[in-house]
PDB file of N, CA and C in Angstrom:
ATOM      1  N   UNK A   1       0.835  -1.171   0.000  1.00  0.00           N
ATOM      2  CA  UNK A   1       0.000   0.000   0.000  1.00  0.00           C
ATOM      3  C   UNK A   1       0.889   1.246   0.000  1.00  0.00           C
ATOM      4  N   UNK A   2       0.185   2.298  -0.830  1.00  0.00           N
ATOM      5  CA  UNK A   2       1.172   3.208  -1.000  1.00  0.00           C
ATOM      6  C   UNK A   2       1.014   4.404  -0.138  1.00  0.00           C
ATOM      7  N   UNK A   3       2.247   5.179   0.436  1.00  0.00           N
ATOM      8  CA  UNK A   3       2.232   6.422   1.695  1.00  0.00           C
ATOM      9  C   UNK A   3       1.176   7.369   1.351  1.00  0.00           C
ATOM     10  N   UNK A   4       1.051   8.228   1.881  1.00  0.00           N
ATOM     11  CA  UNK A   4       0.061   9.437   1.328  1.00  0.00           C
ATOM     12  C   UNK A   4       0.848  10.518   2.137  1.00  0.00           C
ATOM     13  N   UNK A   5       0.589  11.421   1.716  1.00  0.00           N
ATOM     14  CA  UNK A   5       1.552  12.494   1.734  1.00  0.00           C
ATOM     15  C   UNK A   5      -0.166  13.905   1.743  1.00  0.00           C
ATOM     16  N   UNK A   6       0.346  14.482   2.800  1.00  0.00           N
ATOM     17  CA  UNK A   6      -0.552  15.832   2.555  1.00  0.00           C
ATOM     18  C   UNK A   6       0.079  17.427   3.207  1.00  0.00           C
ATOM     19  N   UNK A   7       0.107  17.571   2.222  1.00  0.00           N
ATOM     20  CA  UNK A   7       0.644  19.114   1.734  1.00  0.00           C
ATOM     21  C   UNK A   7      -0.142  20.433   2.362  1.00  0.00           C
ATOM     22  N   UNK A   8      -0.012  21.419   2.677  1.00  0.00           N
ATOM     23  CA  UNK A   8      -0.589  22.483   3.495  1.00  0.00           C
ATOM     24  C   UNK A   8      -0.040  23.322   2.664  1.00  0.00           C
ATOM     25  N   UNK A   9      -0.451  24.056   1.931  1.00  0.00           N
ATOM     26  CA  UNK A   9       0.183  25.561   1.398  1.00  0.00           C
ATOM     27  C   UNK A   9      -0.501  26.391   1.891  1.00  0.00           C
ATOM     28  N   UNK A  10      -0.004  27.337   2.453  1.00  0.00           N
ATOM     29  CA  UNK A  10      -0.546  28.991   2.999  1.00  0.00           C
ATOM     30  C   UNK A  10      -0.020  29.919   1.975  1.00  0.00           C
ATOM     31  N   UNK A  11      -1.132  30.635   1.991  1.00  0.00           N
ATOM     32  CA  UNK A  11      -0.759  31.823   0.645  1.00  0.00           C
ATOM     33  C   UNK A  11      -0.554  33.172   1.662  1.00  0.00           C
ATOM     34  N   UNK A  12      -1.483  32.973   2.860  1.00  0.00           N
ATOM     35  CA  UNK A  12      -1.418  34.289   3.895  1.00  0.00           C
ATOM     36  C   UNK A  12      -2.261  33.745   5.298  1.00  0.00           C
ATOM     37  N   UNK A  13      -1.424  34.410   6.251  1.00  0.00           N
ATOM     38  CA  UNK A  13      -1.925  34.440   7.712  1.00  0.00           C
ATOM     39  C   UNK A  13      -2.542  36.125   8.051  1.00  0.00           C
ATOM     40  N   UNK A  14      -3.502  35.951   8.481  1.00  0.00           N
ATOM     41  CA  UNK A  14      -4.163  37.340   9.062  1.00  0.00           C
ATOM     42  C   UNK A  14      -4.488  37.376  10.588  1.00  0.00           C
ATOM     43  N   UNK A  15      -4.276  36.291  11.199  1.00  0.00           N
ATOM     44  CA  UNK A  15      -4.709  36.198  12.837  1.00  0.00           C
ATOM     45  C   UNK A  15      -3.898  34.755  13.356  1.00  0.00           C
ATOM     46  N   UNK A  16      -2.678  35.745  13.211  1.00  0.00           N
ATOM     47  CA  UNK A  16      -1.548  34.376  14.146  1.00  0.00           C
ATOM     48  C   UNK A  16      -1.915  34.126  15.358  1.00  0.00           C
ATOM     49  N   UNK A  17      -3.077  34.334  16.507  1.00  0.00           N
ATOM     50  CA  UNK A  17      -3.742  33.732  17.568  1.00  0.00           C
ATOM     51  C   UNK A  17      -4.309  32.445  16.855  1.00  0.00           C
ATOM     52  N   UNK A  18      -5.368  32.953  16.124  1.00  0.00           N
ATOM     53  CA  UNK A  18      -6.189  31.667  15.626  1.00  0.00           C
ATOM     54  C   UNK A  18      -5.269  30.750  15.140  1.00  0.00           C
ATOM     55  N   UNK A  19      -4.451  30.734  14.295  1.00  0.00           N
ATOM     56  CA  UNK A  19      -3.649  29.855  13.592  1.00  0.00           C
ATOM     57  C   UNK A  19      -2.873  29.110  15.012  1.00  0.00           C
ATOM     58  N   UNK A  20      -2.104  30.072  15.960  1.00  0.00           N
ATOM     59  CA  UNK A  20      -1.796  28.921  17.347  1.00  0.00           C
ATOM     60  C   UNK A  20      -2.744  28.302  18.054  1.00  0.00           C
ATOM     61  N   UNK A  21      -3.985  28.635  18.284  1.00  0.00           N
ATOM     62  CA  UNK A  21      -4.887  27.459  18.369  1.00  0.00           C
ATOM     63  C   UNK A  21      -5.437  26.448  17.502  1.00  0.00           C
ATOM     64  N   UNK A  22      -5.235  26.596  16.238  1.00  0.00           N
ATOM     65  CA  UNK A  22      -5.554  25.572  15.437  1.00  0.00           C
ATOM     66  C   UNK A  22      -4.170  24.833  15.341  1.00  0.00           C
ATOM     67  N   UNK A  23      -2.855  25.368  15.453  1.00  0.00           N
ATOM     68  CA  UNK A  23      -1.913  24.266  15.694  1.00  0.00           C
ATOM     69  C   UNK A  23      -1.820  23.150  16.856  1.00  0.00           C
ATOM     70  N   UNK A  24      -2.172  23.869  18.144  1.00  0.00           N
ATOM     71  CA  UNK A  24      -2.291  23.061  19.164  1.00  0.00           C
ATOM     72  C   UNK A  24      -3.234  21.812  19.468  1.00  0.00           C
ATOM     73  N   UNK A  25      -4.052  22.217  18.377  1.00  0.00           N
ATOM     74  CA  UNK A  25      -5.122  21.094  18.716  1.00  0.00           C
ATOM     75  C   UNK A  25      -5.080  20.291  17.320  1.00  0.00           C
ATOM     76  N   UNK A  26      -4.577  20.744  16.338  1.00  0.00           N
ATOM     77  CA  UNK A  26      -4.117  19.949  14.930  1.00  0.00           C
ATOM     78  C   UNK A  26      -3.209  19.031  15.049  1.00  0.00           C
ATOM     79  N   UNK A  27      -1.943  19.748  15.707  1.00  0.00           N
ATOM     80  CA  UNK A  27      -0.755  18.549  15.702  1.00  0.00           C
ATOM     81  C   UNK A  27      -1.028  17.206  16.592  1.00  0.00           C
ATOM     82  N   UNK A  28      -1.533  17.321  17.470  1.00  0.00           N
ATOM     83  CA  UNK A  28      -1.962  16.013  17.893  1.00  0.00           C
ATOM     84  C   UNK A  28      -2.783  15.356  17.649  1.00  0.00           C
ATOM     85  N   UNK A  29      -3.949  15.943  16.840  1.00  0.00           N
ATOM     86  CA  UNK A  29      -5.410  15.429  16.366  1.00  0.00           C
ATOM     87  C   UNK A  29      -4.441  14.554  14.831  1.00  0.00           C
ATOM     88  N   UNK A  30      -3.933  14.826  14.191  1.00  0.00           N
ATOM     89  CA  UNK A  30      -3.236  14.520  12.729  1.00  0.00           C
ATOM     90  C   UNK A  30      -2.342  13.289  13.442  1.00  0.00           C
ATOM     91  N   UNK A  31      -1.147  13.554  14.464  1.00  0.00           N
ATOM     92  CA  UNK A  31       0.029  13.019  15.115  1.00  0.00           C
ATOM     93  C   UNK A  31      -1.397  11.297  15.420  1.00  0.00           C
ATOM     94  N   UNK A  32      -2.320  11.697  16.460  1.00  0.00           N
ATOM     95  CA  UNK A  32      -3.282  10.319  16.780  1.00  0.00           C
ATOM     96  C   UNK A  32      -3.306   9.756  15.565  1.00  0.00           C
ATOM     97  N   UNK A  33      -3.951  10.126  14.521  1.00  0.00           N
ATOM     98  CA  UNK A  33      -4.430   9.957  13.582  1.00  0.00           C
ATOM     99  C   UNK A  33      -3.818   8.889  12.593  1.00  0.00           C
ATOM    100  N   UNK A  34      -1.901   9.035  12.986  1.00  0.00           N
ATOM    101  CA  UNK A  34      -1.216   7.989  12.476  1.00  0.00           C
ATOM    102  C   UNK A  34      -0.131   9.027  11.525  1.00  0.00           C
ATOM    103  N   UNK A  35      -0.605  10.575  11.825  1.00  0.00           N
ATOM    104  CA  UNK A  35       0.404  11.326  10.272  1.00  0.00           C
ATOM    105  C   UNK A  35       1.897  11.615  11.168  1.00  0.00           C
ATOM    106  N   UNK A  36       2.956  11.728  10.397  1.00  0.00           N
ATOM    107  CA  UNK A  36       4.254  11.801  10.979  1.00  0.00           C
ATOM    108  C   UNK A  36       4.605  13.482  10.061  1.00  0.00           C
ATOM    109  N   UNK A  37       4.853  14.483  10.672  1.00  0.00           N
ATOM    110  CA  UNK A  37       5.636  15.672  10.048  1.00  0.00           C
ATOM    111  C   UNK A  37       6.779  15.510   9.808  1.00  0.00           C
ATOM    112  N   UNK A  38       6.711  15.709   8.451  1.00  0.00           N
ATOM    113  CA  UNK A  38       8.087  15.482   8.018  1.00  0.00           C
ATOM    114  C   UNK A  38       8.630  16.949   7.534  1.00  0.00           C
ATOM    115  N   UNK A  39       7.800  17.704   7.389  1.00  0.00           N
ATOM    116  CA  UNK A  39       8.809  19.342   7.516  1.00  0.00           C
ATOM    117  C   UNK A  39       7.480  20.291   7.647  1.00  0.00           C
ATOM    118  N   UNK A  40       7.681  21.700   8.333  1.00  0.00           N
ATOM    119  CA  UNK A  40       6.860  22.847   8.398  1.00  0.00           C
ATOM    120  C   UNK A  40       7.920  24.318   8.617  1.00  0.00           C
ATOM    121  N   UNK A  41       7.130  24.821   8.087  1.00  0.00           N
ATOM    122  CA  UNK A  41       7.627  26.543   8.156  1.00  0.00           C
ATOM    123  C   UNK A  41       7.546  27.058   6.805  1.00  0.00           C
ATOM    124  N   UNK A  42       8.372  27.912   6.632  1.00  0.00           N
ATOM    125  CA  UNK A  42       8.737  28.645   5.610  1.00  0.00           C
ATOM    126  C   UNK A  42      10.063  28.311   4.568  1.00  0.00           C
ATOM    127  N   UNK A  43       9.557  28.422   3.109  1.00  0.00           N
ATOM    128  CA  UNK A  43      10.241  27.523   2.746  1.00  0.00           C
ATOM    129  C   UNK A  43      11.740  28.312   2.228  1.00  0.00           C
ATOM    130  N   UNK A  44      12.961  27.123   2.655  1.00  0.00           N
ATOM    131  CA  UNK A  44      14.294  27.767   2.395  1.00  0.00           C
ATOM    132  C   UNK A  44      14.438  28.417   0.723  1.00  0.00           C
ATOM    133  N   UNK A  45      14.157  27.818  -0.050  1.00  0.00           N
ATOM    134  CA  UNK A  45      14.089  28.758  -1.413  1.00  0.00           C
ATOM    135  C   UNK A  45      12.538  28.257  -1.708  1.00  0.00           C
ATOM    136  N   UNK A  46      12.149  28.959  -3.046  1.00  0.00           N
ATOM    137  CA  UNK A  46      11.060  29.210  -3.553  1.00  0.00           C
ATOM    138  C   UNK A  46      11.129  29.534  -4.744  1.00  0.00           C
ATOM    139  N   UNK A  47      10.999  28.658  -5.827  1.00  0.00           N
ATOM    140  CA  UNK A  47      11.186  28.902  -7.397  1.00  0.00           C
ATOM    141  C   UNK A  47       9.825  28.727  -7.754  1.00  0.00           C
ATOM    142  N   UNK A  48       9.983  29.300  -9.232  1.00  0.00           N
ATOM    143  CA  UNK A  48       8.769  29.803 -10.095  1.00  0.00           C
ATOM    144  C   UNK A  48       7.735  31.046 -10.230  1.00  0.00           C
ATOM    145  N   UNK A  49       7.003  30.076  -9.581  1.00  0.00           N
ATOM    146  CA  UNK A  49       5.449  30.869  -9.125  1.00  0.00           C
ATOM    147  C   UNK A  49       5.159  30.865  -7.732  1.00  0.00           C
ATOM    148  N   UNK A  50       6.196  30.331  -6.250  1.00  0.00           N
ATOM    149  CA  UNK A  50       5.890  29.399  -5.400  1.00  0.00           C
ATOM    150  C   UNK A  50       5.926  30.948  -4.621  1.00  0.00           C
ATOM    151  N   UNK A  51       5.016  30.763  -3.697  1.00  0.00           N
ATOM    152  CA  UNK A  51       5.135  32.086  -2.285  1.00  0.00           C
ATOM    153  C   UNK A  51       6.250  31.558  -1.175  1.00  0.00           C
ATOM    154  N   UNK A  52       6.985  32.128  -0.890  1.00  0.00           N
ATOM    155  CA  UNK A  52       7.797  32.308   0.597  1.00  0.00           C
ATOM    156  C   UNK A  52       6.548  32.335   1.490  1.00  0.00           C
ATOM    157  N   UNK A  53       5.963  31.071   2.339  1.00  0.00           N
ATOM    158  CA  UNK A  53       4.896  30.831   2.900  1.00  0.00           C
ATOM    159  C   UNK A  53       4.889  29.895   3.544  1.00  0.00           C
ATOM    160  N   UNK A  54       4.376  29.536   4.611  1.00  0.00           N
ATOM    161  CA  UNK A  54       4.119  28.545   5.406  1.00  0.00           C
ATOM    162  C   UNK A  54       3.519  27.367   4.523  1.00  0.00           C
ATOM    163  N   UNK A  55       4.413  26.747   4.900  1.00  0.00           N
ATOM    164  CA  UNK A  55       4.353  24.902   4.408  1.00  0.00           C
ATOM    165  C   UNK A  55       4.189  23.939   4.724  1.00  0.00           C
ATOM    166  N   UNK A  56       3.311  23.132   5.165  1.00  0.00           N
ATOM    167  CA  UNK A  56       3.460  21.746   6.180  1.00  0.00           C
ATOM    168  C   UNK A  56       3.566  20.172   5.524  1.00  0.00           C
ATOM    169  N   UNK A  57       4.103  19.241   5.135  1.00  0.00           N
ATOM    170  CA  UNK A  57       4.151  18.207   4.794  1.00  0.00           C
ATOM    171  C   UNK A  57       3.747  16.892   6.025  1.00  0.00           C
ATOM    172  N   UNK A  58       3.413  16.441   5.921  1.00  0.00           N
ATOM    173  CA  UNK A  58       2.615  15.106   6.664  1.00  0.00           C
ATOM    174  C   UNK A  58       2.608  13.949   5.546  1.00  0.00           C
ATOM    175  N   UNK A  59       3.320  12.444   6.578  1.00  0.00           N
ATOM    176  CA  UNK A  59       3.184  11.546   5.658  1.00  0.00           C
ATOM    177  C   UNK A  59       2.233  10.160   6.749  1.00  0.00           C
ATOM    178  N   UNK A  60       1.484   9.965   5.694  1.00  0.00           N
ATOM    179  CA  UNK A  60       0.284   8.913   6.714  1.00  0.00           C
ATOM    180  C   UNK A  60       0.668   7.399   5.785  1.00  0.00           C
ATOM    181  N   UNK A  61       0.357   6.722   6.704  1.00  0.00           N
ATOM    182  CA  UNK A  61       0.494   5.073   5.811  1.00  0.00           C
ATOM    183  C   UNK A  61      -0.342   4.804   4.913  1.00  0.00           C
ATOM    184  N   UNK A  62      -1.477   5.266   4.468  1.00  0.00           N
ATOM    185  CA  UNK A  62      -2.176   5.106   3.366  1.00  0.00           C
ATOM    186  C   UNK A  62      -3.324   6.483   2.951  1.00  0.00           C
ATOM    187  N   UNK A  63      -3.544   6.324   1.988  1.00  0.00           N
ATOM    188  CA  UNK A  63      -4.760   7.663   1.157  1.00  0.00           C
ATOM    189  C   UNK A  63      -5.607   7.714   2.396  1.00  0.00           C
ATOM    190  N   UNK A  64      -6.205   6.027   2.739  1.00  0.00           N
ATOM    191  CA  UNK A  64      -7.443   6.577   3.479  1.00  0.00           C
ATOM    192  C   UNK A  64      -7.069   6.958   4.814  1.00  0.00           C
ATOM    193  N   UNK A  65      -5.533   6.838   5.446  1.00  0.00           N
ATOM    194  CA  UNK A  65      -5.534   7.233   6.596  1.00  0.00           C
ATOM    195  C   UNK A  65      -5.645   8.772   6.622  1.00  0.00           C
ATOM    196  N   UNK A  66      -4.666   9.349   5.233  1.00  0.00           N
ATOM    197  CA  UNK A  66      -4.641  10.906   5.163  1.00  0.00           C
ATOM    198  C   UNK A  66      -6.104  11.477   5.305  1.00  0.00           C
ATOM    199  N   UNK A  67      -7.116  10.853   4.598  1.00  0.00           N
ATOM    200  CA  UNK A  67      -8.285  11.174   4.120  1.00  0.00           C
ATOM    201  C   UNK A  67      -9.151  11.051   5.590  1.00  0.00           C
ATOM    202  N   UNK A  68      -8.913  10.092   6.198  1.00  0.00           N
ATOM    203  CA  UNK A  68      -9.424  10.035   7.858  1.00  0.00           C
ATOM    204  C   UNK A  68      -9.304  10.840   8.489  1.00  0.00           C
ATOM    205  N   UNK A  69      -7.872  11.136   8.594  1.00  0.00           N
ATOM    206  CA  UNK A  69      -7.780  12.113   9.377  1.00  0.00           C
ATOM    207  C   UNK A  69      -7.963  13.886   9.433  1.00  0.00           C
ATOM    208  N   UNK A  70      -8.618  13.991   8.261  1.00  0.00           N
ATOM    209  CA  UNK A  70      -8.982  15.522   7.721  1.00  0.00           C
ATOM    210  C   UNK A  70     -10.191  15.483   8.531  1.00  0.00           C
ATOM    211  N   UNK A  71     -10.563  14.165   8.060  1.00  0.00           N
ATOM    212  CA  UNK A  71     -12.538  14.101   8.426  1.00  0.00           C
ATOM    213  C   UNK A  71     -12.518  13.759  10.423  1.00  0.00           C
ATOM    214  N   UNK A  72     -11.281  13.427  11.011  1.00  0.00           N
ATOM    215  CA  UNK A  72     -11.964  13.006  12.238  1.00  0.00           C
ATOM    216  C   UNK A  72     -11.925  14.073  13.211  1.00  0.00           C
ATOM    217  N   UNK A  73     -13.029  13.891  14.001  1.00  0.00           N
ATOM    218  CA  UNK A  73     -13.632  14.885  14.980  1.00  0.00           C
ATOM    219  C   UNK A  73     -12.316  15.746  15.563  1.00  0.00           C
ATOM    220  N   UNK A  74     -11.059  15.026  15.940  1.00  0.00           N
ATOM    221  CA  UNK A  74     -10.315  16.054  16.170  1.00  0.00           C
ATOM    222  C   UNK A  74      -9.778  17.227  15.468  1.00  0.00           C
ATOM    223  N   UNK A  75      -9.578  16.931  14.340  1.00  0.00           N
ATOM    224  CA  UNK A  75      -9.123  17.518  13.132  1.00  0.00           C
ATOM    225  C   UNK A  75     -10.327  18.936  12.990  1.00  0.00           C
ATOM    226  N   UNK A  76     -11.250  18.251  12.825  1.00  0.00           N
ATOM    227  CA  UNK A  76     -12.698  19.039  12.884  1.00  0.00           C
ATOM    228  C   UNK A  76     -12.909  20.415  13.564  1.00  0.00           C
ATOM    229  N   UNK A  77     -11.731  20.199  14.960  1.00  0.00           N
ATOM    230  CA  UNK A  77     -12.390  20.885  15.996  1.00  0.00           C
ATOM    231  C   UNK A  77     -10.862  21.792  15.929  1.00  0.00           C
ATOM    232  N   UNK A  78     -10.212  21.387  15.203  1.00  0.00           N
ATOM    233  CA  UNK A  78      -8.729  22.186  15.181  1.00  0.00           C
ATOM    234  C   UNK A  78      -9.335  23.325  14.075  1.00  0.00           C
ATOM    235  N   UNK A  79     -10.426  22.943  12.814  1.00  0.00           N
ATOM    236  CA  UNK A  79     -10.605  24.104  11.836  1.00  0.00           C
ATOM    237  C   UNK A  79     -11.341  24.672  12.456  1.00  0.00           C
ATOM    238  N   UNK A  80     -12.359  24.473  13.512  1.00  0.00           N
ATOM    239  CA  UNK A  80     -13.053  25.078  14.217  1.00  0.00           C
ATOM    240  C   UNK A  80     -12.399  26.267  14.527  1.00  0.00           C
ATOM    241  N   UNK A  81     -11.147  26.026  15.493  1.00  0.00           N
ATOM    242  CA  UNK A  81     -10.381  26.899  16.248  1.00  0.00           C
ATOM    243  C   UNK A  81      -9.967  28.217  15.038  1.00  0.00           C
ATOM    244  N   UNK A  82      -9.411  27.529  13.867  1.00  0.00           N
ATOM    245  CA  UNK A  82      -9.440  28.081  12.839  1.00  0.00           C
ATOM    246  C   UNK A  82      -9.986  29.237  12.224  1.00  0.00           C
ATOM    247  N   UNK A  83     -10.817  28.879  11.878  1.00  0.00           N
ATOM    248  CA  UNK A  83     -11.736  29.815  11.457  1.00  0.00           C
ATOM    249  C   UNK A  83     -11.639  29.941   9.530  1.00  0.00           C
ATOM    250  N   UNK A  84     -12.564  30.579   9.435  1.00  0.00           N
ATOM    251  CA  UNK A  84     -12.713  30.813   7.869  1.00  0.00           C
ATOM    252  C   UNK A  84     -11.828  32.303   7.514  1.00  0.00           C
ATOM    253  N   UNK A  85     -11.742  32.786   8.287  1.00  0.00           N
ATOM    254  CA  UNK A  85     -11.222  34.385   8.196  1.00  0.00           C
ATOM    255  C   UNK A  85      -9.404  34.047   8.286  1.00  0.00           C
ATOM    256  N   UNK A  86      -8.815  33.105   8.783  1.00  0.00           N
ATOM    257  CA  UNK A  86      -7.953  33.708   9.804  1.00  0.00           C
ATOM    258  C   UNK A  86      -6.167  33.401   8.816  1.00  0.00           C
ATOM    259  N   UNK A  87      -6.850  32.855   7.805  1.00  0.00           N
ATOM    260  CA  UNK A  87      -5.656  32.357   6.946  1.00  0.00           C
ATOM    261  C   UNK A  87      -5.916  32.001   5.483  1.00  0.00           C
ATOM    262  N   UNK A  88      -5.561  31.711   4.287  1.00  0.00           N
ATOM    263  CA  UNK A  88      -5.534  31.445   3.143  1.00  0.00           C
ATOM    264  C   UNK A  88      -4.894  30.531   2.938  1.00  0.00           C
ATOM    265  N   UNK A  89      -5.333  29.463   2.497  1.00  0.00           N
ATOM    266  CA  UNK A  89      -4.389  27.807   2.700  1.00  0.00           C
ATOM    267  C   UNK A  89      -4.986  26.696   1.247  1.00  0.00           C
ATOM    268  N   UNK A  90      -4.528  25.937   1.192  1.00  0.00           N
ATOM    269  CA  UNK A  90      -5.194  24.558   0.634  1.00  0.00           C
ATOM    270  C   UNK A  90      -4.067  23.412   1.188  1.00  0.00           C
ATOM    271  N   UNK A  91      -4.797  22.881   0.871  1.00  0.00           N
ATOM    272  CA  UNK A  91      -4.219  21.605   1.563  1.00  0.00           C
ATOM    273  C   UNK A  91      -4.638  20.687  -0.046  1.00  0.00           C
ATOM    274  N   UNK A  92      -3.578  19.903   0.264  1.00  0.00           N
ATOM    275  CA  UNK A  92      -3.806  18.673  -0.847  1.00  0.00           C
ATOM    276  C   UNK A  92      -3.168  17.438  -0.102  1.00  0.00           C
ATOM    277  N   UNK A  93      -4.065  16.324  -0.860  1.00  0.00           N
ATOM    278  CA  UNK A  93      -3.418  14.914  -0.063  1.00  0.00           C
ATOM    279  C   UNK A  93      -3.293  14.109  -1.358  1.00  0.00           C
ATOM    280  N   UNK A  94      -1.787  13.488  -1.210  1.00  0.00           N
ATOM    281  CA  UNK A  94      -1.675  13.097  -2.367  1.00  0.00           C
ATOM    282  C   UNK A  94      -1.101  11.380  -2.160  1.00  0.00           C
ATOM    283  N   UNK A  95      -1.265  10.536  -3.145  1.00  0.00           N
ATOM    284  CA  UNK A  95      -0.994   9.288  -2.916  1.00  0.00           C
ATOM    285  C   UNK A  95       0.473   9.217  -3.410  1.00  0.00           C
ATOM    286  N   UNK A  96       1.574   8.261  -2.651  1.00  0.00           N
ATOM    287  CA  UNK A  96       3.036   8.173  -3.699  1.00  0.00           C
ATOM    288  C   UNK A  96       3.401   7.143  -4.046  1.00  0.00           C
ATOM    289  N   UNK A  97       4.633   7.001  -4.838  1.00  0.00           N
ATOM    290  CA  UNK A  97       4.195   6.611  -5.432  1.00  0.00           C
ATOM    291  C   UNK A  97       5.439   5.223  -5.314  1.00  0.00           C
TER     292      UNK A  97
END
Protein backbone atom coordinates (compact mmCIF):
# COMPACT_ATOMS: atom_id res chain seq x y z
CA UNK A 1 0.00 0.00 0.00
CA UNK A 2 1.17 3.21 -1.00
CA UNK A 3 2.23 6.42 1.69
CA UNK A 4 0.06 9.44 1.33
CA UNK A 5 1.55 12.49 1.73
CA UNK A 6 -0.55 15.83 2.55
CA UNK A 7 0.64 19.11 1.73
CA UNK A 8 -0.59 22.48 3.50
CA UNK A 9 0.18 25.56 1.40
CA UNK A 10 -0.55 28.99 3.00
CA UNK A 11 -0.76 31.82 0.65
CA UNK A 12 -1.42 34.29 3.90
CA UNK A 13 -1.93 34.44 7.71
CA UNK A 14 -4.16 37.34 9.06
CA UNK A 15 -4.71 36.20 12.84
CA UNK A 16 -1.55 34.38 14.15
CA UNK A 17 -3.74 33.73 17.57
CA UNK A 18 -6.19 31.67 15.63
CA UNK A 19 -3.65 29.86 13.59
CA UNK A 20 -1.80 28.92 17.35
CA UNK A 21 -4.89 27.46 18.37
CA UNK A 22 -5.55 25.57 15.44
CA UNK A 23 -1.91 24.27 15.69
CA UNK A 24 -2.29 23.06 19.16
CA UNK A 25 -5.12 21.09 18.72
CA UNK A 26 -4.12 19.95 14.93
CA UNK A 27 -0.75 18.55 15.70
CA UNK A 28 -1.96 16.01 17.89
CA UNK A 29 -5.41 15.43 16.37
CA UNK A 30 -3.24 14.52 12.73
CA UNK A 31 0.03 13.02 15.11
CA UNK A 32 -3.28 10.32 16.78
CA UNK A 33 -4.43 9.96 13.58
CA UNK A 34 -1.22 7.99 12.48
CA UNK A 35 0.40 11.33 10.27
CA UNK A 36 4.25 11.80 10.98
CA UNK A 37 5.64 15.67 10.05
CA UNK A 38 8.09 15.48 8.02
CA UNK A 39 8.81 19.34 7.52
CA UNK A 40 6.86 22.85 8.40
CA UNK A 41 7.63 26.54 8.16
CA UNK A 42 8.74 28.64 5.61
CA UNK A 43 10.24 27.52 2.75
CA UNK A 44 14.29 27.77 2.39
CA UNK A 45 14.09 28.76 -1.41
CA UNK A 46 11.06 29.21 -3.55
CA UNK A 47 11.19 28.90 -7.40
CA UNK A 48 8.77 29.80 -10.09
CA UNK A 49 5.45 30.87 -9.13
CA UNK A 50 5.89 29.40 -5.40
CA UNK A 51 5.14 32.09 -2.29
CA UNK A 52 7.80 32.31 0.60
CA UNK A 53 4.90 30.83 2.90
CA UNK A 54 4.12 28.54 5.41
CA UNK A 55 4.35 24.90 4.41
CA UNK A 56 3.46 21.75 6.18
CA UNK A 57 4.15 18.21 4.79
CA UNK A 58 2.62 15.11 6.66
CA UNK A 59 3.18 11.55 5.66
CA UNK A 60 0.28 8.91 6.71
CA UNK A 61 0.49 5.07 5.81
CA UNK A 62 -2.18 5.11 3.37
CA UNK A 63 -4.76 7.66 1.16
CA UNK A 64 -7.44 6.58 3.48
CA UNK A 65 -5.53 7.23 6.60
CA UNK A 66 -4.64 10.91 5.16
CA UNK A 67 -8.29 11.17 4.12
CA UNK A 68 -9.42 10.03 7.86
CA UNK A 69 -7.78 12.11 9.38
CA UNK A 70 -8.98 15.52 7.72
CA UNK A 71 -12.54 14.10 8.43
CA UNK A 72 -11.96 13.01 12.24
CA UNK A 73 -13.63 14.88 14.98
CA UNK A 74 -10.32 16.05 16.17
CA UNK A 75 -9.12 17.52 13.13
CA UNK A 76 -12.70 19.04 12.88
CA UNK A 77 -12.39 20.88 16.00
CA UNK A 78 -8.73 22.19 15.18
CA UNK A 79 -10.61 24.10 11.84
CA UNK A 80 -13.05 25.08 14.22
CA UNK A 81 -10.38 26.90 16.25
CA UNK A 82 -9.44 28.08 12.84
CA UNK A 83 -11.74 29.81 11.46
CA UNK A 84 -12.71 30.81 7.87
CA UNK A 85 -11.22 34.39 8.20
CA UNK A 86 -7.95 33.71 9.80
CA UNK A 87 -5.66 32.36 6.95
CA UNK A 88 -5.53 31.45 3.14
CA UNK A 89 -4.39 27.81 2.70
CA UNK A 90 -5.19 24.56 0.63
CA UNK A 91 -4.22 21.60 1.56
CA UNK A 92 -3.81 18.67 -0.85
CA UNK A 93 -3.42 14.91 -0.06
CA UNK A 94 -1.68 13.10 -2.37
CA UNK A 95 -0.99 9.29 -2.92
CA UNK A 96 3.04 8.17 -3.70
CA UNK A 97 4.19 6.61 -5.43
Amino acid sequence: MAKAYWISAYQSVTDQAALAAYAQLAGPALTAAGGRFLARGVPAAVKEQGLAARTVLIEFDSLQAALAAYDSPGYQEALAALGTQAAVRDIRIIEGV
